[in-house]
N, C-alpha and C. Protein backbone atom coordinates (compact mmCIF):
# COMPACT_ATOMS: atom_id res chain seq x y z
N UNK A 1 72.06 -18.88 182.05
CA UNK A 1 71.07 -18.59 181.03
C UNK A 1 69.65 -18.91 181.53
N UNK A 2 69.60 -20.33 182.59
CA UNK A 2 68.08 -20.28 182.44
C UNK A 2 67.56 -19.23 183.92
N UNK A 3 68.35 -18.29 184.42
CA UNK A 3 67.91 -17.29 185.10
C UNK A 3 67.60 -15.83 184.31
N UNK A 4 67.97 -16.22 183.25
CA UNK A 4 67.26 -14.86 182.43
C UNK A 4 66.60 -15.26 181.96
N UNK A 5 65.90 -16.76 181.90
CA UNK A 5 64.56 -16.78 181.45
C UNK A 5 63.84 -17.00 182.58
N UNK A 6 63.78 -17.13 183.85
CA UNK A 6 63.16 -16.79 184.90
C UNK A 6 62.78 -15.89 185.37
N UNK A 7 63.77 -14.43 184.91
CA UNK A 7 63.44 -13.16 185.20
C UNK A 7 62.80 -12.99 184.10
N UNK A 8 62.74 -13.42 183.18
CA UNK A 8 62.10 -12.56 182.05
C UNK A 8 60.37 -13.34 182.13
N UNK A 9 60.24 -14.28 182.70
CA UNK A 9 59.15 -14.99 182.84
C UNK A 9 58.55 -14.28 184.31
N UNK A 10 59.41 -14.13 185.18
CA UNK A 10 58.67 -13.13 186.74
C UNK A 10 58.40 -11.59 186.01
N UNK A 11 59.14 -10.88 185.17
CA UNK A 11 58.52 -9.34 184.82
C UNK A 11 57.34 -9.84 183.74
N UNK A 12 57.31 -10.39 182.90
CA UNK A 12 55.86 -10.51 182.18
C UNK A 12 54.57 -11.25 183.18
N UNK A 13 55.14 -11.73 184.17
CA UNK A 13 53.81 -12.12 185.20
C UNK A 13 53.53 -10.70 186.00
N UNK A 14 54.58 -10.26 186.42
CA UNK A 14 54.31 -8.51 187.39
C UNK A 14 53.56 -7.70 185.91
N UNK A 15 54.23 -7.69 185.32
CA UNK A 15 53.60 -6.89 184.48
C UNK A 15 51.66 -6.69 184.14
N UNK A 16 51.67 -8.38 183.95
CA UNK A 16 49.94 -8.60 183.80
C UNK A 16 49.20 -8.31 184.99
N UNK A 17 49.64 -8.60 186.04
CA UNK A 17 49.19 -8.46 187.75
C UNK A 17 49.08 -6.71 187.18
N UNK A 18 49.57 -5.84 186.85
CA UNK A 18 50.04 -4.52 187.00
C UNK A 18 49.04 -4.19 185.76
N UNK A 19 48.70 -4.44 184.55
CA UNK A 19 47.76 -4.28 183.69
C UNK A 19 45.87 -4.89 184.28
N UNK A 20 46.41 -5.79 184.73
CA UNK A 20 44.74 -6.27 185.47
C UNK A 20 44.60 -5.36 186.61
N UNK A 21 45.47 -4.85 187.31
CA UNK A 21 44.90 -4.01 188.70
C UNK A 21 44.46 -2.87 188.03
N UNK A 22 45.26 -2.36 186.44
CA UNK A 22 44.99 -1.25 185.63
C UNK A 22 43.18 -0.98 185.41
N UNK A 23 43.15 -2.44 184.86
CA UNK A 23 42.07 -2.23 184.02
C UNK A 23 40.76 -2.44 185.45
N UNK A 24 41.16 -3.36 186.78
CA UNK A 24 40.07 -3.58 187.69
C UNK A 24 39.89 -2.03 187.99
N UNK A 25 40.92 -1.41 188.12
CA UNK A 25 40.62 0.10 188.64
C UNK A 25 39.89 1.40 187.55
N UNK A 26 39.80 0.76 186.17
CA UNK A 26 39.28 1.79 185.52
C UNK A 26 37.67 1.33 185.77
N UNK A 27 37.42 0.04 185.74
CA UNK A 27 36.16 -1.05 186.02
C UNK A 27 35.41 0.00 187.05
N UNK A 28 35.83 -0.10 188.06
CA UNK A 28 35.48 0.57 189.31
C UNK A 28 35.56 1.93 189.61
N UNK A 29 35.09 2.82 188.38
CA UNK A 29 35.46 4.04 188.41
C UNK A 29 36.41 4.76 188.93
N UNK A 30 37.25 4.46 189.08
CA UNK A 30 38.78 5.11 189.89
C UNK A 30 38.76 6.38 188.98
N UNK A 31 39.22 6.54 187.38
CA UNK A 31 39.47 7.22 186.84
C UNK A 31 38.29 8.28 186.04
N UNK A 32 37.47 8.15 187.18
CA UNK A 32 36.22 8.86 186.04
C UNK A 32 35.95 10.54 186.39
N UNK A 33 36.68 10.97 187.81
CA UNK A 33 36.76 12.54 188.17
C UNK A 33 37.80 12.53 187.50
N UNK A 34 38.07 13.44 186.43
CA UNK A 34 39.35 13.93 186.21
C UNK A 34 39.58 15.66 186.25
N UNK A 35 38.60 16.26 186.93
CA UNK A 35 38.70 17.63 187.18
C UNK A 35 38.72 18.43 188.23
N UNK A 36 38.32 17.46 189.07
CA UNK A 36 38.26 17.91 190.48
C UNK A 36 39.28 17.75 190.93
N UNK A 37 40.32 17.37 191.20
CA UNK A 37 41.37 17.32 191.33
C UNK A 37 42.03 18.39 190.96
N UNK A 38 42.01 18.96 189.96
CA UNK A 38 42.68 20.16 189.06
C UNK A 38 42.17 21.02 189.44
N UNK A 39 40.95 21.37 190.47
CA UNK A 39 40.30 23.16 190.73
C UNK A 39 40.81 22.79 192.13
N UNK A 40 40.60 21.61 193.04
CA UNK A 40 40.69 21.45 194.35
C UNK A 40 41.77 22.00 194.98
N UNK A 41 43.06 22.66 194.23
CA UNK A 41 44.01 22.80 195.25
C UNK A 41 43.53 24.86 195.07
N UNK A 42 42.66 24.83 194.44
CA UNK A 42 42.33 26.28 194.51
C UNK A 42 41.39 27.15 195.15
N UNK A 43 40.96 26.01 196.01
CA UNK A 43 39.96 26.26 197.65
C UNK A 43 40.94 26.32 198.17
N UNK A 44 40.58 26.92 199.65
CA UNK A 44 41.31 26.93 200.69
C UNK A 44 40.73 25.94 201.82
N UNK A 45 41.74 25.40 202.41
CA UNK A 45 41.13 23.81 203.47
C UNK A 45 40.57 24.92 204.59
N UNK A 46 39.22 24.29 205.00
CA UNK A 46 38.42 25.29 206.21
C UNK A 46 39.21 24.42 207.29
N UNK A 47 39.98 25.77 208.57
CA UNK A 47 40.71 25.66 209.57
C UNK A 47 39.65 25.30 210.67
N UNK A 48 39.60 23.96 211.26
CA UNK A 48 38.67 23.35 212.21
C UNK A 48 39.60 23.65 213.76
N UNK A 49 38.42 24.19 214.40
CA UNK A 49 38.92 24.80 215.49
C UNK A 49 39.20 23.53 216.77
N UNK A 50 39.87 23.06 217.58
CA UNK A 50 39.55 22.04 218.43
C UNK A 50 38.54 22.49 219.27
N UNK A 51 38.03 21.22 219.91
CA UNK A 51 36.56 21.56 220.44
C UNK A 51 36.63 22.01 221.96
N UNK A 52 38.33 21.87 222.46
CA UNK A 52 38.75 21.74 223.75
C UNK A 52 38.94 23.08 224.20
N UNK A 53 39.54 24.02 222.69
CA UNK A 53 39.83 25.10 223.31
C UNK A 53 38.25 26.02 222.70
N UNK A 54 37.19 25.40 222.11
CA UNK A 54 35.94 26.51 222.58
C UNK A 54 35.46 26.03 223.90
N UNK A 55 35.99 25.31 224.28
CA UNK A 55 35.36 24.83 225.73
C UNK A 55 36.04 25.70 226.91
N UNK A 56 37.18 26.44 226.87
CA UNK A 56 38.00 26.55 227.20
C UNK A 56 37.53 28.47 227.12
N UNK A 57 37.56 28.89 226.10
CA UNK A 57 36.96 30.24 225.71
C UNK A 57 35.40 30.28 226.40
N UNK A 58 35.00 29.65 226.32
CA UNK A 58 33.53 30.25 227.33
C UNK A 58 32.93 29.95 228.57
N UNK A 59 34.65 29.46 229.22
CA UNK A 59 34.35 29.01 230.64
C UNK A 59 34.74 30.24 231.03
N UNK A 60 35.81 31.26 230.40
CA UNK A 60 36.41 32.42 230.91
C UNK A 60 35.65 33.78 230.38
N UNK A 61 34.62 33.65 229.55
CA UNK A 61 33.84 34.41 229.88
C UNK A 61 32.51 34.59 230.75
């Protein structure tokens, strides 16, 4: 018995650790874009060329 009040005393300590990281992260604007995220996957990522092979293309011309 007194290990289910040990566990039940370790999840209400995780729990508050887990509500304070909540609330430090709303503190710190974490949650304040909430739209950009939602258009962003509707760009396309610009394809970066390596720099080895333009080095490579205008030695052979």
């Amino acid at each position: 018995m007194n290990m289910i009040y040990f566990l039940i005393g370790c999840s209400i300590l995780l729990a508050l650790i887990f509500l304070a990281a909540f609330f430090w992260a709303t503190k710190n604007g974490q949650h304040d874009d909430t739209y950009t995220p939602s258009v962003r996957i509707l760009f396309d990522d610009e394809l970066k060329v390596p720099e080895e092979s333009e080095k490579c293309d205008e030695d052979h011309l």
